[in-house]
PDB file of N, CA and C in Angstrom:
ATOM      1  N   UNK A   1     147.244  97.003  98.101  1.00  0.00           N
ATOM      2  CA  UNK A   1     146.088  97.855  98.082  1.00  0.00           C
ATOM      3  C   UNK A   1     145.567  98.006  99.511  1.00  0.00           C
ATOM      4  N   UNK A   2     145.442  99.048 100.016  1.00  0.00           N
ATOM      5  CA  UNK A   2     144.838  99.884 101.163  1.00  0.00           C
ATOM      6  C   UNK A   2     143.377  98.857 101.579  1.00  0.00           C
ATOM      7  N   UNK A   3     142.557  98.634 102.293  1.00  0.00           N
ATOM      8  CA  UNK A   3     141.575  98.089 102.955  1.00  0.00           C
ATOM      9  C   UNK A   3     140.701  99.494 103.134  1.00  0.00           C
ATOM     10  N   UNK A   4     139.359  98.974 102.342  1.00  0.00           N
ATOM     11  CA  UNK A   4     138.545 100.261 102.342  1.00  0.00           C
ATOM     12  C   UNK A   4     138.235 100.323 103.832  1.00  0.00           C
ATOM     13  N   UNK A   5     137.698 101.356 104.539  1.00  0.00           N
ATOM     14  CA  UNK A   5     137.446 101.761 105.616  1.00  0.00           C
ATOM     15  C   UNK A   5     135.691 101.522 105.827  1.00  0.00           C
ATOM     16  N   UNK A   6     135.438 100.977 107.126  1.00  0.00           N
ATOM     17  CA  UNK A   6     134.120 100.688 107.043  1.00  0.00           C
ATOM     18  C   UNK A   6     133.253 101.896 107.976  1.00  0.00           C
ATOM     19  N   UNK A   7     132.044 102.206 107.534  1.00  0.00           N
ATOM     20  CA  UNK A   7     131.320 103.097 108.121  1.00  0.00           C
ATOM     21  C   UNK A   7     131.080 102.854 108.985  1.00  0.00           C
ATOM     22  N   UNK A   8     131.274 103.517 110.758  1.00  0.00           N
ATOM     23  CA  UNK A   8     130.916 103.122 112.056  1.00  0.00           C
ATOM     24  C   UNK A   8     130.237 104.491 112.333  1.00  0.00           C
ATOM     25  N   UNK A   9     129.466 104.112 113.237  1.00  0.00           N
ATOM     26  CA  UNK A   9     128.319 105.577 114.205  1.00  0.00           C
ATOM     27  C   UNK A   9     129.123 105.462 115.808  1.00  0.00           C
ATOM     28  N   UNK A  10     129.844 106.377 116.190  1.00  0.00           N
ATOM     29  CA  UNK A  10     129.984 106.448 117.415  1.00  0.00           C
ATOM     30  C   UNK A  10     128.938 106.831 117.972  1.00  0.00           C
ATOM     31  N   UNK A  11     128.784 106.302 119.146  1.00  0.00           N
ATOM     32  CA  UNK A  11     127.212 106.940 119.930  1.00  0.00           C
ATOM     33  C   UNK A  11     128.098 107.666 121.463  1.00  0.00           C
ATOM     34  N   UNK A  12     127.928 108.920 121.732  1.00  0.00           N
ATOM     35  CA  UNK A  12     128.760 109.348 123.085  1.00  0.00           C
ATOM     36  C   UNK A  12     127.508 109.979 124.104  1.00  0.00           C
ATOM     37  N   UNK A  13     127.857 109.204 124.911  1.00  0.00           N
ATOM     38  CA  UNK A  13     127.004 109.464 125.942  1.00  0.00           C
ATOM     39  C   UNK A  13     127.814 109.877 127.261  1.00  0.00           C
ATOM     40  N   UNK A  14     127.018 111.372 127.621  1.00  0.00           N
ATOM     41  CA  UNK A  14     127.813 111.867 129.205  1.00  0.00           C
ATOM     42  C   UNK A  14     128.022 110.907 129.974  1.00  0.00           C
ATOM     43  N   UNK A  15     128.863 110.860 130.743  1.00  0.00           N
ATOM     44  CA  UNK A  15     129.272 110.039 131.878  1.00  0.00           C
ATOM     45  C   UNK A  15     128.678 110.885 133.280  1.00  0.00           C
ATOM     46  N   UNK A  16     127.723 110.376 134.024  1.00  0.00           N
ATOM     47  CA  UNK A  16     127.075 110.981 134.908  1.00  0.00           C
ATOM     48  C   UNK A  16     127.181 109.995 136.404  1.00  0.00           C
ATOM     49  N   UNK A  17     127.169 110.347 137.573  1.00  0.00           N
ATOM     50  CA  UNK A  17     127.511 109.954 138.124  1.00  0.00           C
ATOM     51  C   UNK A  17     126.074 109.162 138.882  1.00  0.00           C
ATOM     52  N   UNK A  18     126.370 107.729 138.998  1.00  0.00           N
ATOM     53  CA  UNK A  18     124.531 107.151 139.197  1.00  0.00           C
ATOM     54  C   UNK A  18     125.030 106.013 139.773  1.00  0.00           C
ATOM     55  N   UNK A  19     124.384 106.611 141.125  1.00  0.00           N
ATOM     56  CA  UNK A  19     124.619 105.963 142.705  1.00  0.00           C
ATOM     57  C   UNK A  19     124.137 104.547 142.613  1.00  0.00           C
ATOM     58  N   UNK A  20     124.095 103.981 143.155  1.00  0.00           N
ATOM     59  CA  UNK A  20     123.119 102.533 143.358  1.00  0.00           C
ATOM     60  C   UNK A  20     123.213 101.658 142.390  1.00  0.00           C
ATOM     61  N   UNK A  21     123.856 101.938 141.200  1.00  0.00           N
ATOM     62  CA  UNK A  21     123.873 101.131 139.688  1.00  0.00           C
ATOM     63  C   UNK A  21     124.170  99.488 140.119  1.00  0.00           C
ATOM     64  N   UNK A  22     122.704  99.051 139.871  1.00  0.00           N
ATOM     65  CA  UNK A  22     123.144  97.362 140.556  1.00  0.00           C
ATOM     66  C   UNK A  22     123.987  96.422 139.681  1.00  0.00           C
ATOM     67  N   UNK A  23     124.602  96.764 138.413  1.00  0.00           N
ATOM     68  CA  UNK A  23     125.365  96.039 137.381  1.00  0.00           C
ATOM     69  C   UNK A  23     125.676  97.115 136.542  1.00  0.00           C
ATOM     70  N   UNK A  24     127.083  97.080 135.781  1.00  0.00           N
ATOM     71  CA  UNK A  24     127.696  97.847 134.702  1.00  0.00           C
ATOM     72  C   UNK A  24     128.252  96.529 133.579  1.00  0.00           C
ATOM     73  N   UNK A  25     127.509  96.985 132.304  1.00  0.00           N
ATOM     74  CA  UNK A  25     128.204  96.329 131.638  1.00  0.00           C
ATOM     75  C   UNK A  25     128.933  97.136 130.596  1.00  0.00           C
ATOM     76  N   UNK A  26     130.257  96.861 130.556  1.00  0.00           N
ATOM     77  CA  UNK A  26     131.429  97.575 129.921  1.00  0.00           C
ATOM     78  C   UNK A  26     131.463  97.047 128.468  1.00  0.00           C
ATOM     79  N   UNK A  27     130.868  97.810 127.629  1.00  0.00           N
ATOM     80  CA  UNK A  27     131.890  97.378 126.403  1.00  0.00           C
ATOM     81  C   UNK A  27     131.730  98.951 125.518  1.00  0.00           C
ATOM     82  N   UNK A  28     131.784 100.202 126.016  1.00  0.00           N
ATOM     83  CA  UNK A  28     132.216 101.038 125.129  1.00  0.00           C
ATOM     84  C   UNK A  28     133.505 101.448 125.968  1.00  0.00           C
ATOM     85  N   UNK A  29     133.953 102.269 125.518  1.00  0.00           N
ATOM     86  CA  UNK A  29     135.095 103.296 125.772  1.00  0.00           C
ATOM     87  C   UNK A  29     135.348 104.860 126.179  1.00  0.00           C
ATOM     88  N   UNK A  30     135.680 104.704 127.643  1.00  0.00           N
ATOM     89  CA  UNK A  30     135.714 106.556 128.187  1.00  0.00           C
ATOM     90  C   UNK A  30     136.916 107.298 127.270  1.00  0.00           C
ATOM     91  N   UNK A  31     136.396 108.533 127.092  1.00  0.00           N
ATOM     92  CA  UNK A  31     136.680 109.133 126.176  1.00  0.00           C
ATOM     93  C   UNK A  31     136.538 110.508 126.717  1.00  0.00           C
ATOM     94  N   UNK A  32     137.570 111.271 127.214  1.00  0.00           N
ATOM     95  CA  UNK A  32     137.237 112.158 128.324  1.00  0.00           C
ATOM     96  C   UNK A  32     135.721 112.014 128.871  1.00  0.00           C
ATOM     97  N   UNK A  33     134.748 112.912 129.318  1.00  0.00           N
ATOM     98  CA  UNK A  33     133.567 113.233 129.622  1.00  0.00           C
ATOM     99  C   UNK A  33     132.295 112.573 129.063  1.00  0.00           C
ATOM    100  N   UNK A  34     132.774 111.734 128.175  1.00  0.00           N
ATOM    101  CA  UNK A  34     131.931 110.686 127.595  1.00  0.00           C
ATOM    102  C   UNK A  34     131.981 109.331 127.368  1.00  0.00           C
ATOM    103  N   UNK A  35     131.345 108.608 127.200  1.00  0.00           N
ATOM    104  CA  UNK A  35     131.389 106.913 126.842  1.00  0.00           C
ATOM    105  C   UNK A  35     130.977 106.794 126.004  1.00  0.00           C
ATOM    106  N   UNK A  36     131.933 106.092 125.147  1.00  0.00           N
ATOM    107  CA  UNK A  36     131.128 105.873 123.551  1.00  0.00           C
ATOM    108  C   UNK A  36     131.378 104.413 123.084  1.00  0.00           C
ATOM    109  N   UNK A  37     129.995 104.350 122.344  1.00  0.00           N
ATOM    110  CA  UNK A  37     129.743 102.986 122.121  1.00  0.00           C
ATOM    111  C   UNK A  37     129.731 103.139 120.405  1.00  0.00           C
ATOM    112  N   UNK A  38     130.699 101.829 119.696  1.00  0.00           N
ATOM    113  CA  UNK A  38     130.745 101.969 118.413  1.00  0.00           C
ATOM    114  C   UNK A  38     129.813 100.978 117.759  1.00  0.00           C
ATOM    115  N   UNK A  39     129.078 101.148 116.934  1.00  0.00           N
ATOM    116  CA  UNK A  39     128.431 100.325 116.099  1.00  0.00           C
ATOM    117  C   UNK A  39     128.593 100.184 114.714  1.00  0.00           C
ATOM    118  N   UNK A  40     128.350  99.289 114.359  1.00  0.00           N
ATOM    119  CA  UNK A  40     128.383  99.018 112.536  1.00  0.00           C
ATOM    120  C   UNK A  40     127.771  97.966 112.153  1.00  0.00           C
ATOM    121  N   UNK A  41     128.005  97.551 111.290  1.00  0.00           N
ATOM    122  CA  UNK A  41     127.313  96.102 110.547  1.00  0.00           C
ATOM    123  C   UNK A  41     126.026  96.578 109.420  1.00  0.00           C
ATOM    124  N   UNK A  42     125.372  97.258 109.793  1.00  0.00           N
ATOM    125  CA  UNK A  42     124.364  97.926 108.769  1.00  0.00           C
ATOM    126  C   UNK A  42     124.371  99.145 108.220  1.00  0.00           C
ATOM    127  N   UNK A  43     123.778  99.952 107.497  1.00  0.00           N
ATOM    128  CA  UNK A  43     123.511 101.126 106.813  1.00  0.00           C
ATOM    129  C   UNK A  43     123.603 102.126 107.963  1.00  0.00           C
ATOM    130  N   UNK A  44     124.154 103.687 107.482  1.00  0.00           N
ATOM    131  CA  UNK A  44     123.920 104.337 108.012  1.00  0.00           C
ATOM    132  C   UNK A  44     122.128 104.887 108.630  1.00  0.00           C
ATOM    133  N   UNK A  45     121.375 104.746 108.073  1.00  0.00           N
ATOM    134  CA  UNK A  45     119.925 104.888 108.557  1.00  0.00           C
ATOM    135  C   UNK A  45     119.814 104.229 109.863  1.00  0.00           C
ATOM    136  N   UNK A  46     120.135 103.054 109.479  1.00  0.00           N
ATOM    137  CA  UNK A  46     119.525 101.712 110.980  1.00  0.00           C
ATOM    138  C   UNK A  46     120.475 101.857 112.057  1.00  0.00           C
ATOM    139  N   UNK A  47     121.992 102.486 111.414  1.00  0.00           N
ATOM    140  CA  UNK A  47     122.843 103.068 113.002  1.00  0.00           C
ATOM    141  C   UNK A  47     122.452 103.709 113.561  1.00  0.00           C
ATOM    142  N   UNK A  48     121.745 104.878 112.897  1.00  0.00           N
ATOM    143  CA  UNK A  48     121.635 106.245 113.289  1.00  0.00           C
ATOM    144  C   UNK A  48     120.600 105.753 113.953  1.00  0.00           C
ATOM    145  N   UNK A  49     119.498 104.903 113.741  1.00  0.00           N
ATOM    146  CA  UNK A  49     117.738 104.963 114.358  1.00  0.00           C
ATOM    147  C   UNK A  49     118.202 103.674 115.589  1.00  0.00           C
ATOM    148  N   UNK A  50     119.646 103.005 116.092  1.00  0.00           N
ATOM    149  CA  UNK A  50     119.898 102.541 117.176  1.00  0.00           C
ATOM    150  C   UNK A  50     120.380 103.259 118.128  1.00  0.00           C
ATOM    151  N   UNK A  51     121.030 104.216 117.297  1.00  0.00           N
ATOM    152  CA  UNK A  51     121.919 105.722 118.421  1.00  0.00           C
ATOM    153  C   UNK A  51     120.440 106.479 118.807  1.00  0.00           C
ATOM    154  N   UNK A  52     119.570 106.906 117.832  1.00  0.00           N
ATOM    155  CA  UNK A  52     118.084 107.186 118.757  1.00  0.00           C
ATOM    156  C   UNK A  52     117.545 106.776 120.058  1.00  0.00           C
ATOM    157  N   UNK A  53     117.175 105.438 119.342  1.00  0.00           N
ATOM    158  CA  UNK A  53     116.674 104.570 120.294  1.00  0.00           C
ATOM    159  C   UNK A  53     117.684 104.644 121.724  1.00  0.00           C
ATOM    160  N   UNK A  54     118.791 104.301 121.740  1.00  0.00           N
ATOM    161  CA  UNK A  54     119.811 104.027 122.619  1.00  0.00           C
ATOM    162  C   UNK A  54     119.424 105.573 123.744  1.00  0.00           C
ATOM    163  N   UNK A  55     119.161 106.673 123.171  1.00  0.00           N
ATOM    164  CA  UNK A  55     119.236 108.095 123.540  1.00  0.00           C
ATOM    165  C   UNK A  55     118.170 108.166 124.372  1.00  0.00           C
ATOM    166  N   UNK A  56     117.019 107.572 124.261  1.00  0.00           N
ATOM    167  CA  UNK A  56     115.767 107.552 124.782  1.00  0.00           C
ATOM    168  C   UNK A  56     115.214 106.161 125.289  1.00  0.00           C
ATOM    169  N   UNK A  57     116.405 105.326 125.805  1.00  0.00           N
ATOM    170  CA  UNK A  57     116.078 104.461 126.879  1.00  0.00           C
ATOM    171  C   UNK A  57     116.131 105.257 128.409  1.00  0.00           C
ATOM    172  N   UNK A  58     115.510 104.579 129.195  1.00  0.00           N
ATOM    173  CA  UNK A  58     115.210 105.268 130.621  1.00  0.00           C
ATOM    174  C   UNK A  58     116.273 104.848 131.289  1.00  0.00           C
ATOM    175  N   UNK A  59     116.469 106.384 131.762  1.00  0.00           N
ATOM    176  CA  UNK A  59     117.819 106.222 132.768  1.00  0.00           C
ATOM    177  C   UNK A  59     118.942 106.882 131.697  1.00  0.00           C
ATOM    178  N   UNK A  60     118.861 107.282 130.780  1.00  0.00           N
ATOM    179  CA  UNK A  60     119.802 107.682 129.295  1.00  0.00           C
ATOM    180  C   UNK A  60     119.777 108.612 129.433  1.00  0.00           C
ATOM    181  N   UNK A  61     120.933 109.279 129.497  1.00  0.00           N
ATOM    182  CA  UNK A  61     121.563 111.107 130.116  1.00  0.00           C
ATOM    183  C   UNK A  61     121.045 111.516 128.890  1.00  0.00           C
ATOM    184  N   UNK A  62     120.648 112.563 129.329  1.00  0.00           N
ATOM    185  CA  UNK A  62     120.715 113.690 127.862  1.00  0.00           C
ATOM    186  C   UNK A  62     122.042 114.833 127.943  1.00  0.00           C
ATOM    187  N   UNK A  63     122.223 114.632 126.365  1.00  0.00           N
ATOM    188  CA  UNK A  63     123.346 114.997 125.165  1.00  0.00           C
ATOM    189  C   UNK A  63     123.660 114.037 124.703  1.00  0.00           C
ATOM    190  N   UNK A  64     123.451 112.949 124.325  1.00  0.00           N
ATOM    191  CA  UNK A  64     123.925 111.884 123.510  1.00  0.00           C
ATOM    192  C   UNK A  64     123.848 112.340 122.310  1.00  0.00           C
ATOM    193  N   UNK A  65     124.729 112.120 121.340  1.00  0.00           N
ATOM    194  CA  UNK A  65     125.455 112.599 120.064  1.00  0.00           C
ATOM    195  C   UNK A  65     126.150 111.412 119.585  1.00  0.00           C
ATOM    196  N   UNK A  66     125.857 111.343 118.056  1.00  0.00           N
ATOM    197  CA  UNK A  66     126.277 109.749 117.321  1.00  0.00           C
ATOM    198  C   UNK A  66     127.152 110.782 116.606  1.00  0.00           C
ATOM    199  N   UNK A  67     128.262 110.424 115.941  1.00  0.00           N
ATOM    200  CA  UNK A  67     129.413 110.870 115.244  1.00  0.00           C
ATOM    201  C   UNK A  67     129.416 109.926 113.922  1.00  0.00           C
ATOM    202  N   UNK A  68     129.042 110.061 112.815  1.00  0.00           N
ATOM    203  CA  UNK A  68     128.992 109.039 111.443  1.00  0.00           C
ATOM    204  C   UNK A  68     130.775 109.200 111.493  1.00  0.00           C
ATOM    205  N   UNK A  69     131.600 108.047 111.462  1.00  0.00           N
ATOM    206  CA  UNK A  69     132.899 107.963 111.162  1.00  0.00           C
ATOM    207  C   UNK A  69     133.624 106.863 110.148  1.00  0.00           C
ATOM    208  N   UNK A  70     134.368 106.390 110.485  1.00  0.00           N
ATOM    209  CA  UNK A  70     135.082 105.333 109.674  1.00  0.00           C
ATOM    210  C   UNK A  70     136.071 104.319 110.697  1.00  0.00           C
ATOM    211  N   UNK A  71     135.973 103.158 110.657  1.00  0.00           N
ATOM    212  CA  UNK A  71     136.637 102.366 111.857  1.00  0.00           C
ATOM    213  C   UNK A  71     137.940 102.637 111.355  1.00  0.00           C
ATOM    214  N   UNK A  72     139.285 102.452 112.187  1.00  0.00           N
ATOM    215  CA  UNK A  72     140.329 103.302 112.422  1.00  0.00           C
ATOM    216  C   UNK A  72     140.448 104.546 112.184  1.00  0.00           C
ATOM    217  N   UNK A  73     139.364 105.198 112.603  1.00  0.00           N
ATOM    218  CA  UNK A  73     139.937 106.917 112.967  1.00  0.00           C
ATOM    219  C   UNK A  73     140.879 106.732 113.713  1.00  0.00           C
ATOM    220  N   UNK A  74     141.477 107.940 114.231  1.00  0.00           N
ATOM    221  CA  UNK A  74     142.742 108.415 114.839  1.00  0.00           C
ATOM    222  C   UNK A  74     142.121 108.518 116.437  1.00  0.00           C
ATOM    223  N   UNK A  75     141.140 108.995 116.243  1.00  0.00           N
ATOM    224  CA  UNK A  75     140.555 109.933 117.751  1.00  0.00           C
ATOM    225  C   UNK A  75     138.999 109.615 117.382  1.00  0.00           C
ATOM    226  N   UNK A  76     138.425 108.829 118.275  1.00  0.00           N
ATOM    227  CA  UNK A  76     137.220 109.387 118.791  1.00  0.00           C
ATOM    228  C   UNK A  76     136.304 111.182 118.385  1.00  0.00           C
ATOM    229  N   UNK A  77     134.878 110.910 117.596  1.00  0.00           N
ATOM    230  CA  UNK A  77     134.673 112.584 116.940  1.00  0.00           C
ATOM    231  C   UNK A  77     135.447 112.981 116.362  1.00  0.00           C
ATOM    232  N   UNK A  78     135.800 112.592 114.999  1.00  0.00           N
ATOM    233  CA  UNK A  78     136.230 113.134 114.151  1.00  0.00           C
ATOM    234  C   UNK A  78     135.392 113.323 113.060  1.00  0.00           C
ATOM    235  N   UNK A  79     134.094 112.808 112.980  1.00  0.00           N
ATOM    236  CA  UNK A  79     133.177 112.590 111.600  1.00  0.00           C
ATOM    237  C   UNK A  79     131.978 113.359 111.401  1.00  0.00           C
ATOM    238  N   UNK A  80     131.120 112.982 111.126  1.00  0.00           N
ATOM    239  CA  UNK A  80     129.923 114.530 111.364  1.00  0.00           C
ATOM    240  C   UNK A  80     128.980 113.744 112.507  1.00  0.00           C
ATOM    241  N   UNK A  81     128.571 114.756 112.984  1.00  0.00           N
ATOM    242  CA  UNK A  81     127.805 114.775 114.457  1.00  0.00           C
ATOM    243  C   UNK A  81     126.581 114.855 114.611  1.00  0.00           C
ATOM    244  N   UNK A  82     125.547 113.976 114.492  1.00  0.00           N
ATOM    245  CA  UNK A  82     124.618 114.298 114.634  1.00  0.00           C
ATOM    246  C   UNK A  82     123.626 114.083 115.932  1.00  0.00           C
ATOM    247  N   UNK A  83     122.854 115.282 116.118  1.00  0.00           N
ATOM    248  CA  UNK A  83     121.864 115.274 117.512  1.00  0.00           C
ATOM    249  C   UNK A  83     121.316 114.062 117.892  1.00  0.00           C
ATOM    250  N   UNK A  84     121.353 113.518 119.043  1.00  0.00           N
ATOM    251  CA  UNK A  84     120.399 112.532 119.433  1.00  0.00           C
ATOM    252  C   UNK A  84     119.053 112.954 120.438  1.00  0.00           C
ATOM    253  N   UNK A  85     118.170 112.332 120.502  1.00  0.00           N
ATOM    254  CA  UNK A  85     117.242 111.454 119.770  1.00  0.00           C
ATOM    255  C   UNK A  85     117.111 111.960 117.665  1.00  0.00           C
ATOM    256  N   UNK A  86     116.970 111.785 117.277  1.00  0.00           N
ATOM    257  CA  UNK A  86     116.334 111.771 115.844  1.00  0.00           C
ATOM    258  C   UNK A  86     115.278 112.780 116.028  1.00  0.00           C
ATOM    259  N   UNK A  87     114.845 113.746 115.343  1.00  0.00           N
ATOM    260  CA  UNK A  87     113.334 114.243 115.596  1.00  0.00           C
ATOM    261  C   UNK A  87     112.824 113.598 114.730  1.00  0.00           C
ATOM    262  N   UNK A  88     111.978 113.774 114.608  1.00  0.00           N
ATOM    263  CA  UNK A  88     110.379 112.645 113.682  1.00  0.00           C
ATOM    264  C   UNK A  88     110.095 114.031 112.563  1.00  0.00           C
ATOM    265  N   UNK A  89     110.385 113.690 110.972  1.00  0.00           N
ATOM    266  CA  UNK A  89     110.279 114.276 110.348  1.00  0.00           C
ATOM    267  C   UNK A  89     109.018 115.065 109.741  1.00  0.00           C
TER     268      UNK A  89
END
């Protein structure tokens, strides 16, 4: 029997070029023109409201875009796409 697939939020954030950066810490993945960071462990709601949050820390490029997917996709954005920050309903 197949291993169900678990729900992950890619979070992709532009890759911008930022002079002076006094530390990088690496743990997402370049992905042409973007860096994306995968998350899971909880509900889609509480991914989605960390890919927010994540969007609207200072110094956080704008176009950040979370992708709802499934861990072993094929490719990076394959799942539905949603806008970052969240608007406030």
């Amino acid at each position: 029997m197949a291993a169900v697939p678990t729900m992950v939020v890619e979070i992709h954030v532009p890759l911008l070029p930022t002079p002076d950066l006094p530390e990088v810490f690496d743990e997402g993945e370049e992905d042409g023109d973007v860096y994306v960071f995968v998350v899971t462990g909880a509900g889609e709601g509480d991914l989605l409201a960390l890919a927010s949050s994540m969007a609207t820390l200072p110094g956080a490029p704008a176009g950040s875009v979370a992708v709802v997917s499934i861990d072993g996709a094929e490719e990076f954005g394959l799942g539905r796409r949603v806008a970052r920050p969240l608007s406030a309903p």
